[in-house]
Protein backbone atom coordinates (compact mmCIF):
# COMPACT_ATOMS: atom_id res chain seq x y z
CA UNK A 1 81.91 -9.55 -13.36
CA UNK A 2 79.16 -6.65 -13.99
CA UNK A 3 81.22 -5.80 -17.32
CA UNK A 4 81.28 -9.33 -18.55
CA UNK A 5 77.44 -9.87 -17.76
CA UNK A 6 76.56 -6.75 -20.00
CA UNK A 7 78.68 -8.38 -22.78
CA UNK A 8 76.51 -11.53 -22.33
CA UNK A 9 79.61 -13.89 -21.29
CA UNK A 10 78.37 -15.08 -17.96
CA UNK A 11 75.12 -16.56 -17.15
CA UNK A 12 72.63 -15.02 -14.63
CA UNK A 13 72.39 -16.79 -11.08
CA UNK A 14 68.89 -18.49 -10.68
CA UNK A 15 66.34 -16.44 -8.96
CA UNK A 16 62.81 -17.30 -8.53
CA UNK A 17 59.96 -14.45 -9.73
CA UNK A 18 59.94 -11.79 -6.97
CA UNK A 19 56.19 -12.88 -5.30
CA UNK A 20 57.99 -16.36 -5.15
CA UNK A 21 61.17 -15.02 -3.54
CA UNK A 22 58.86 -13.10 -0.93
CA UNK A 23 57.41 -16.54 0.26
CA UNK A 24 60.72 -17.79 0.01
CA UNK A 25 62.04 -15.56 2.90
CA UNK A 26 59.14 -16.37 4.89
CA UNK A 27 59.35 -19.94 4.91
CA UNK A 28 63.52 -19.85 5.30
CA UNK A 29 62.34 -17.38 8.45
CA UNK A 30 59.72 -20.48 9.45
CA UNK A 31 62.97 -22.66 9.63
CA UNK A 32 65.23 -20.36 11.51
CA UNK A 33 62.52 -20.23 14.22
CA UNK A 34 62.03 -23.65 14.59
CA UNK A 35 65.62 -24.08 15.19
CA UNK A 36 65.35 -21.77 17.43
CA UNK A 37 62.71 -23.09 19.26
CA UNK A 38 64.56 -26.98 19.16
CA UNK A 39 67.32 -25.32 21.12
CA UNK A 40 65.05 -24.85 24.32
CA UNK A 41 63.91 -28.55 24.36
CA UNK A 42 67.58 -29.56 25.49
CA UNK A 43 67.60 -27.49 28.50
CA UNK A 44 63.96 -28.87 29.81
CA UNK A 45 64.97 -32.07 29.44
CA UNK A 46 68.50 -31.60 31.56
CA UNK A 47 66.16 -29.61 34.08
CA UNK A 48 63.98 -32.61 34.88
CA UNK A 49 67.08 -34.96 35.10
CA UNK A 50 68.39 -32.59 38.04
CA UNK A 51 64.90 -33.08 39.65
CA UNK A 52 64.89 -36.59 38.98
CA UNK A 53 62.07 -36.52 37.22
CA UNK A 54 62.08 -39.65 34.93
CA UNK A 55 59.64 -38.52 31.93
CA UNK A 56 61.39 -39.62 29.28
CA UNK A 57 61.19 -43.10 30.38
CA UNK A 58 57.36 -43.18 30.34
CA UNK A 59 56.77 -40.62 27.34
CA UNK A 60 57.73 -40.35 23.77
CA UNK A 61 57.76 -37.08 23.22
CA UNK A 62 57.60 -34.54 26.28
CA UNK A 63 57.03 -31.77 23.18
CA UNK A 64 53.82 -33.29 22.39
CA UNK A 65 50.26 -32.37 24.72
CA UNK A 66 50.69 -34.88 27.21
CA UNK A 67 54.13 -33.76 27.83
CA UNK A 68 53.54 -29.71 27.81
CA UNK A 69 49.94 -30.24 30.08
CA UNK A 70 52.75 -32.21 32.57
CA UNK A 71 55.06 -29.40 32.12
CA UNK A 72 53.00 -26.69 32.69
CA UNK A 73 51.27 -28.81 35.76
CA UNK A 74 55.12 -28.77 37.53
CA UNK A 75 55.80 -25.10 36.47
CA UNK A 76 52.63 -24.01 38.39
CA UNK A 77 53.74 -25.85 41.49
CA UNK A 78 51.81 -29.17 40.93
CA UNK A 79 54.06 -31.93 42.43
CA UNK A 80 51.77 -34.66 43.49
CA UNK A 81 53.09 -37.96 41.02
CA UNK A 82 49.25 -39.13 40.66
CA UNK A 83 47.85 -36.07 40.06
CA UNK A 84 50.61 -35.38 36.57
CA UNK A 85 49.99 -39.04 36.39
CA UNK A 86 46.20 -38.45 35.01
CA UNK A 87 47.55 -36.09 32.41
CA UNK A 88 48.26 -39.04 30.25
CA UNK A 89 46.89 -40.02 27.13
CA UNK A 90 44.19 -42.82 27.34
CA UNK A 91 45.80 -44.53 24.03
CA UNK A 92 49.52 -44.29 25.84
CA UNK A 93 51.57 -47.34 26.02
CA UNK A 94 52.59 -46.73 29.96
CA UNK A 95 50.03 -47.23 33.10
CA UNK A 96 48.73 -44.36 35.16
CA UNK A 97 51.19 -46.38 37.98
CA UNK A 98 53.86 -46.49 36.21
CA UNK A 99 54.16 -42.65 35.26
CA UNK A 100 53.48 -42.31 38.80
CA UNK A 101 56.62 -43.72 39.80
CA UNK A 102 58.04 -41.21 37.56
CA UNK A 103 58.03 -38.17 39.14
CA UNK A 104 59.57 -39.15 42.47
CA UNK A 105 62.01 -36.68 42.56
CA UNK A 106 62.38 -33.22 44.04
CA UNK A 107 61.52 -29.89 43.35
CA UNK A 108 64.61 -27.63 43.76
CA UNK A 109 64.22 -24.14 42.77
CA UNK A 110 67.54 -23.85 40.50
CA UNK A 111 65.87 -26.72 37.87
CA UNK A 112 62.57 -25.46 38.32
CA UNK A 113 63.92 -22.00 37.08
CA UNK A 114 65.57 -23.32 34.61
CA UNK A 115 62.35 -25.33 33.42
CA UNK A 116 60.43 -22.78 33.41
CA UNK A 117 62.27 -20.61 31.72
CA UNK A 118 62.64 -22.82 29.01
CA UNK A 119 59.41 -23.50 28.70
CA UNK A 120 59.08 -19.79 28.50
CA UNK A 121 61.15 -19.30 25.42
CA UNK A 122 59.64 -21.68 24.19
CA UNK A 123 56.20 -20.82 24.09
CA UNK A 124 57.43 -17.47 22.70
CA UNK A 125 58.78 -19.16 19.58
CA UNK A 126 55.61 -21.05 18.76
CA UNK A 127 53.79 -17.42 19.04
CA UNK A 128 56.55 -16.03 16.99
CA UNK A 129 55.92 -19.16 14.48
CA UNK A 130 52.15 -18.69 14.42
CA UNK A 131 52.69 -15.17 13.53
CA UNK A 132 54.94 -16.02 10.48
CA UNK A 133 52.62 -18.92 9.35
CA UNK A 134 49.66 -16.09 9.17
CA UNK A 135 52.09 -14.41 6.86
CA UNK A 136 52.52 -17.41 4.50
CA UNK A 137 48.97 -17.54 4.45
CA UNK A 138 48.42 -13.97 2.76
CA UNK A 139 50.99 -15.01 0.55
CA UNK A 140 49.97 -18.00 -0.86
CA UNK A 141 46.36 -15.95 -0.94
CA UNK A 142 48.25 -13.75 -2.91
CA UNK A 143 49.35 -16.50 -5.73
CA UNK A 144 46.64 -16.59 -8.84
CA UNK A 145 45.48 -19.96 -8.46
CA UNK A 146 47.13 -22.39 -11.15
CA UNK A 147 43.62 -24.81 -10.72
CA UNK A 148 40.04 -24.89 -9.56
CA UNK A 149 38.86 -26.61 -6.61
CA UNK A 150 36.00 -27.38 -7.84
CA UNK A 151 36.54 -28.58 -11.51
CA UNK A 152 39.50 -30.85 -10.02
CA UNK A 153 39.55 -31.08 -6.08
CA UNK A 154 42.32 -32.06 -4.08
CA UNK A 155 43.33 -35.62 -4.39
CA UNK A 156 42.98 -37.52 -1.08
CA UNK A 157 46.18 -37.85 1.34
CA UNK A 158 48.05 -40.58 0.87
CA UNK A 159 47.70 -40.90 5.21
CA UNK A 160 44.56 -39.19 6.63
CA UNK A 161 45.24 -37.42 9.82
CA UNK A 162 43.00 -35.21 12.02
CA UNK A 163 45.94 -32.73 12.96
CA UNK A 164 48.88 -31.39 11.53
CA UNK A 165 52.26 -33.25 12.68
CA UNK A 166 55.24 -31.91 13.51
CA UNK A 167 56.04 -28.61 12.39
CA UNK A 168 53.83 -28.58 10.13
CA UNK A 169 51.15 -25.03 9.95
CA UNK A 170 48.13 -24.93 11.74
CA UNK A 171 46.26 -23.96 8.20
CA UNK A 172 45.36 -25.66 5.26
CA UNK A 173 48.79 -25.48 3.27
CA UNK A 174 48.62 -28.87 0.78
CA UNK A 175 45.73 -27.43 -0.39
CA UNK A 176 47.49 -24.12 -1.38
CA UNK A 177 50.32 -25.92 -2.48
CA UNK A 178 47.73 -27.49 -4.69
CA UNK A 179 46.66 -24.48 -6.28
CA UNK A 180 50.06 -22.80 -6.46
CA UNK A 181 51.26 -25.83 -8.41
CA UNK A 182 48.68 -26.88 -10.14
CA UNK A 183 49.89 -30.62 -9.49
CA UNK A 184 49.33 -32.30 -5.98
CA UNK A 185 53.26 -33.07 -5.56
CA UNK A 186 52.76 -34.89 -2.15
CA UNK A 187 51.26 -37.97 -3.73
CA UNK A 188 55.17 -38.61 -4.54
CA UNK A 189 56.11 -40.82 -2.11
CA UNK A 190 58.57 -39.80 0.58
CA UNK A 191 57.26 -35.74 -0.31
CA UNK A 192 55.22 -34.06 2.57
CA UNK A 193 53.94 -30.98 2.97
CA UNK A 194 57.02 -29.09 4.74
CA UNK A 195 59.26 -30.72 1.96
CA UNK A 196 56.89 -29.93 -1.06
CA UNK A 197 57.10 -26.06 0.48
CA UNK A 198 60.83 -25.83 0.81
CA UNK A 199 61.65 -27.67 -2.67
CA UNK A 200 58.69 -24.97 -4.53
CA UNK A 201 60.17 -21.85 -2.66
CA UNK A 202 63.52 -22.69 -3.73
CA UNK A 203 63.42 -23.58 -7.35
CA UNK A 204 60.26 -21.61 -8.10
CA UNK A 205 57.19 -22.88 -10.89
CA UNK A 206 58.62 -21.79 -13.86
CA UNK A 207 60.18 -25.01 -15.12
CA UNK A 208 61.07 -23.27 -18.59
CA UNK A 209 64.07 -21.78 -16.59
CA UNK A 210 65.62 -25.08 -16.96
CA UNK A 211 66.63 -26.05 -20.55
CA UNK A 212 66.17 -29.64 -19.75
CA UNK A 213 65.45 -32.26 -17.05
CA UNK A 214 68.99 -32.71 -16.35
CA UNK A 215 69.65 -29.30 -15.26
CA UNK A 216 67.55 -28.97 -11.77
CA UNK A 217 69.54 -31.94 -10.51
CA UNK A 218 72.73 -30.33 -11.80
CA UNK A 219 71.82 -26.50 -10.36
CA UNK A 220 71.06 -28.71 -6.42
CA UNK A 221 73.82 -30.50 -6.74
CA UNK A 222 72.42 -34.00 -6.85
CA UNK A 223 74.92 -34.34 -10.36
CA UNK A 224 78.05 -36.37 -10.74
CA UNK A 225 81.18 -33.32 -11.15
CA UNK A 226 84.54 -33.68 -11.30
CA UNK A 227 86.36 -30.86 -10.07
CA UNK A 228 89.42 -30.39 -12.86
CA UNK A 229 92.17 -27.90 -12.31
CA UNK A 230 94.93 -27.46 -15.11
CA UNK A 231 93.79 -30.57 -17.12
CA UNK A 232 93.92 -32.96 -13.84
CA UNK A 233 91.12 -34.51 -11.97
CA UNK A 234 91.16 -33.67 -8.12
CA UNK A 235 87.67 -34.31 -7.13
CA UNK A 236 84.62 -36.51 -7.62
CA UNK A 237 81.11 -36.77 -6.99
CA UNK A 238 78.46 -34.36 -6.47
CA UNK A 239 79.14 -30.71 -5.90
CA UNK A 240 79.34 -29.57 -2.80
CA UNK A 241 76.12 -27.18 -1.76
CA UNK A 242 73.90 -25.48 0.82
CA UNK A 243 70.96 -25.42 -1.56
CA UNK A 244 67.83 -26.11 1.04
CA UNK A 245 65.57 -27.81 -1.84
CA UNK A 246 68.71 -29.87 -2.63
CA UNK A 247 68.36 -31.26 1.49
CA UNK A 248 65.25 -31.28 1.04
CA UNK A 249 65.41 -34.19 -1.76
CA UNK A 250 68.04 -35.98 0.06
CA UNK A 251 65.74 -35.89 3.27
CA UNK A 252 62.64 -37.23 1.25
CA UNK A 253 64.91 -39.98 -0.38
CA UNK A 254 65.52 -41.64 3.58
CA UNK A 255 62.24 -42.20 3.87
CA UNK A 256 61.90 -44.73 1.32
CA UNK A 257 63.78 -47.52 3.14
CA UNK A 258 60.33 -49.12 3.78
CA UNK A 259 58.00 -47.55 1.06
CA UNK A 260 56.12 -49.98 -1.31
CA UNK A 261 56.53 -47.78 -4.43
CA UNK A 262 58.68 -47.85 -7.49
CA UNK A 263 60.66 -45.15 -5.81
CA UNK A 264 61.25 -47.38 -2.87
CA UNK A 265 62.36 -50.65 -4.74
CA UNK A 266 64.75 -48.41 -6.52
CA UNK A 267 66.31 -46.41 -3.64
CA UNK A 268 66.40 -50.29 -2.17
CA UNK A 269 68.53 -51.36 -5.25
CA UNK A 270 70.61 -48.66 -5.29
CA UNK A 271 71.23 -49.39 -1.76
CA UNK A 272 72.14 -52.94 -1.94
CA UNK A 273 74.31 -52.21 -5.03
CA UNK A 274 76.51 -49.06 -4.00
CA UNK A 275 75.32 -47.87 -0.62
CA UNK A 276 73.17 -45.97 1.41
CA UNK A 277 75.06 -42.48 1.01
CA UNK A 278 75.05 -43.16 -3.40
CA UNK A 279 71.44 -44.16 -3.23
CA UNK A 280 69.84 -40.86 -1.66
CA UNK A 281 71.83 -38.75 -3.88
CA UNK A 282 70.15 -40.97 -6.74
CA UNK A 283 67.07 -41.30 -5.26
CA UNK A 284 67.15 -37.38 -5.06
CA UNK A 285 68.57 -36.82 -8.64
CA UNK A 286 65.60 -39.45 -9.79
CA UNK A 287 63.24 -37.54 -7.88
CA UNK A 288 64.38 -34.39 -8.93
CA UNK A 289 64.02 -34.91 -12.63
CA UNK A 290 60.15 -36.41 -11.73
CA UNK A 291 58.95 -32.57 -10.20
CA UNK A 292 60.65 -31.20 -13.13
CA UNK A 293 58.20 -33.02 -15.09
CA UNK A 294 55.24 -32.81 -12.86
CA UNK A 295 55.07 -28.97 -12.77
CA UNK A 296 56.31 -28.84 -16.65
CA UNK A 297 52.88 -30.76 -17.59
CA UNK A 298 51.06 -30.47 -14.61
CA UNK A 299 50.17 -33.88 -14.74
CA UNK A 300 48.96 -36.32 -11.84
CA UNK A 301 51.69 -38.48 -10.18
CA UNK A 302 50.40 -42.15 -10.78
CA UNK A 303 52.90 -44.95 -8.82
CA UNK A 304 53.18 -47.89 -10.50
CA UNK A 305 54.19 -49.52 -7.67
CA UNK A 306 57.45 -51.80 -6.16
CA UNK A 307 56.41 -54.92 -8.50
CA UNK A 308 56.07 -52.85 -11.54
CA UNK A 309 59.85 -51.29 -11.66
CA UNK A 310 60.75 -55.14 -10.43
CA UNK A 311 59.50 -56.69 -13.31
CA UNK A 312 60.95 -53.71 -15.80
CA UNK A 313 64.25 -53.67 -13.67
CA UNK A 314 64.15 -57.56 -14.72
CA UNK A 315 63.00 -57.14 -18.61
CA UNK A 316 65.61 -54.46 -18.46
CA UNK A 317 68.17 -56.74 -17.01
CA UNK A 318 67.57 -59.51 -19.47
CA UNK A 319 67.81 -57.15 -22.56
CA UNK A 320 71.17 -56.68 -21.78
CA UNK A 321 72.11 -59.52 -21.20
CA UNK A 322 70.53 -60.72 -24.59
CA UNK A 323 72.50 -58.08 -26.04
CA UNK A 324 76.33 -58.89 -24.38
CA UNK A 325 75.75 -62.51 -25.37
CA UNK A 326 74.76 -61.59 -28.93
CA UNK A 327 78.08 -59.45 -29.06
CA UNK A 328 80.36 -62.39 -27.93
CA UNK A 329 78.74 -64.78 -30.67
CA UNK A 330 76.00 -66.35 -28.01
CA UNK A 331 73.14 -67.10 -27.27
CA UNK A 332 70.71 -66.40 -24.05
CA UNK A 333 68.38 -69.54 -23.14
CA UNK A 334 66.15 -69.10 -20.28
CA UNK A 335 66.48 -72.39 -18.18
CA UNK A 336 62.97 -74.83 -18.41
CA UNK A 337 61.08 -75.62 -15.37
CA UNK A 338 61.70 -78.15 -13.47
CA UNK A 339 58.91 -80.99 -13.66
């Protein structure tokens, strides 16, 4: 394969530039650690089932502050029910009384252990994940900045929120995505922060990689292939893949079930027409093609909104129907109102 490269008959695999790659194994690190980290989240759980501790029944999300300060309360020996009752969150759905009844259970030593452990190993991988986020940081200091603050700031969140959620970094990252890009790519609907990371790591800023459009879809996998083997057909579809930016796309397209965009009404017609499993590959493909664009021109994403690709989904629609009925020797007359 090294012979044939010098002679110029095989094509290079993609690689972003090497500053790019170096964030790249950073932020694939960032994602190994929260999967490590998920892994202990299990075990609590199971422990407070063996203690008969009902806290999933009263809170969301034991991973979330109210949860860890009840935790933590147990670990250190705290087993009065009112007492981890007050830990709650004034805006939470359940009573003080009823998270009370709660934490009738028992404190055996073997799930305590085992709790504590957990929550242990767990703290250790949020240190460990603080640590690598400070590393992003220097690296995305590193990146010449593609815009000025200043001349164009950041456009406003499409959702304000006080914190980051989820995994997301304690520091300011849209706003060095910002600059890296030169394009604010989470005004996209169904891209957030995490996902606009992962899909620039992977496939880099250099969009002149990519003869055309069509080929970032085809390179993730997000394609129609047809896998042919001595001149017969044996496979269909999209090509199988591990690419992360490719799962990333897919990811982003399931959140438009419910999103009043153009995006939205056409993952919701692709839906209704061949499926949910069809539509997030198109809805990826679409969206895909749209970054392409985006970071080619560096322009701002402007959504025209779900009644805007209605009403051209409908022109559309009738235009071809104009045209079929013009080939068979008709013609197309809308129907009057009715008085």
């Amino acid at each position: 394969m090294q012979q044939l490269h010098t002679y110029g008959l095989l094509r290079g695999s993609f690689r972003p530039d090497e500053d790019m790659c170096a964030l790249r194994a950073y932020i694939r690190q960032r994602d190994t650690l929260i999967r490590y980290r998920s892994a202990h989240v299990q075990p609590r759980q199971k422990a407070l089932l063996l203690m008969n501790v009902q806290l999933t029944n009263v809170i969301s999300d034991i991973t979330g502050v109210t949860g860890l300060q009840i935790l933590r309360a147990i670990v250190r020996g705290e087993h009065d029910p009112h007492t981890l009752a007050a830990y709650r969150n004034a805006h939470g759905a359940k009573s003080e009384e009823d998270i009370a009844k709660a934490f009738t259970g028992n404190d055996r030593p073997a799930p305590l252990c085992a709790l504590t452990q957990a929550l242990e190993l767990y703290d250790f991988y949020n240190q460990q994940l603080t640590a690598c986020d400070q590393e992003i940081a220097q690296k995305y200091a590193a990146f010449t900045p593609q815009v000025d603050l200043t001349a164009q700031p950041l456009p406003p969140p499409k959702r304000r929120r006080n914190t980051p959620q989820g995994n997301e970094p304690t520091f300011d990252v849209r706003s060095d995505l910002y600059q890296l890009a030169g394009v604010d790519l989470t005004q996209v609907d169904g891209l957030q922060v995490l996902t606009v990371q992962t899909i620039l790591s992977e496939i880099g800023l250099d969009m002149h990689r990519w003869p055309t459009a069509q080929h970032v879809p085809s390179w993730l996998g997000l394609a129609p292939y047809q896998d042919i083997s001595g001149g017969k057909t044996l496979r269909t579809g999209t090509k199988k893949t591990t690419n992360r930016a490719a799962t990333a796309f897919r990811l982003a397209a399931q959140r438009l079930h419910a999103s009043n965009s153009a995006l939205g009404g056409f993952y919701r017609r692709m839906r209704a027409t061949h499926g949910a499993p069809k539509a997030i590959v198109a809805t990826a493909h679409k969206r895909a093609r749209m970054v392409y664009h985006l970071l080619t021109y560096r322009q701002a994403y402007r959504d025209p909104g779900a009644d805007s690709y209605e009403e051209k989904y409908r022109d559309r629609t009738i235009r071809n129907l104009k045209r079929k009925a013009r080939q068979l020797g008709l013609d197309l007359v809308p129907v009057t109102a009715q008085p």
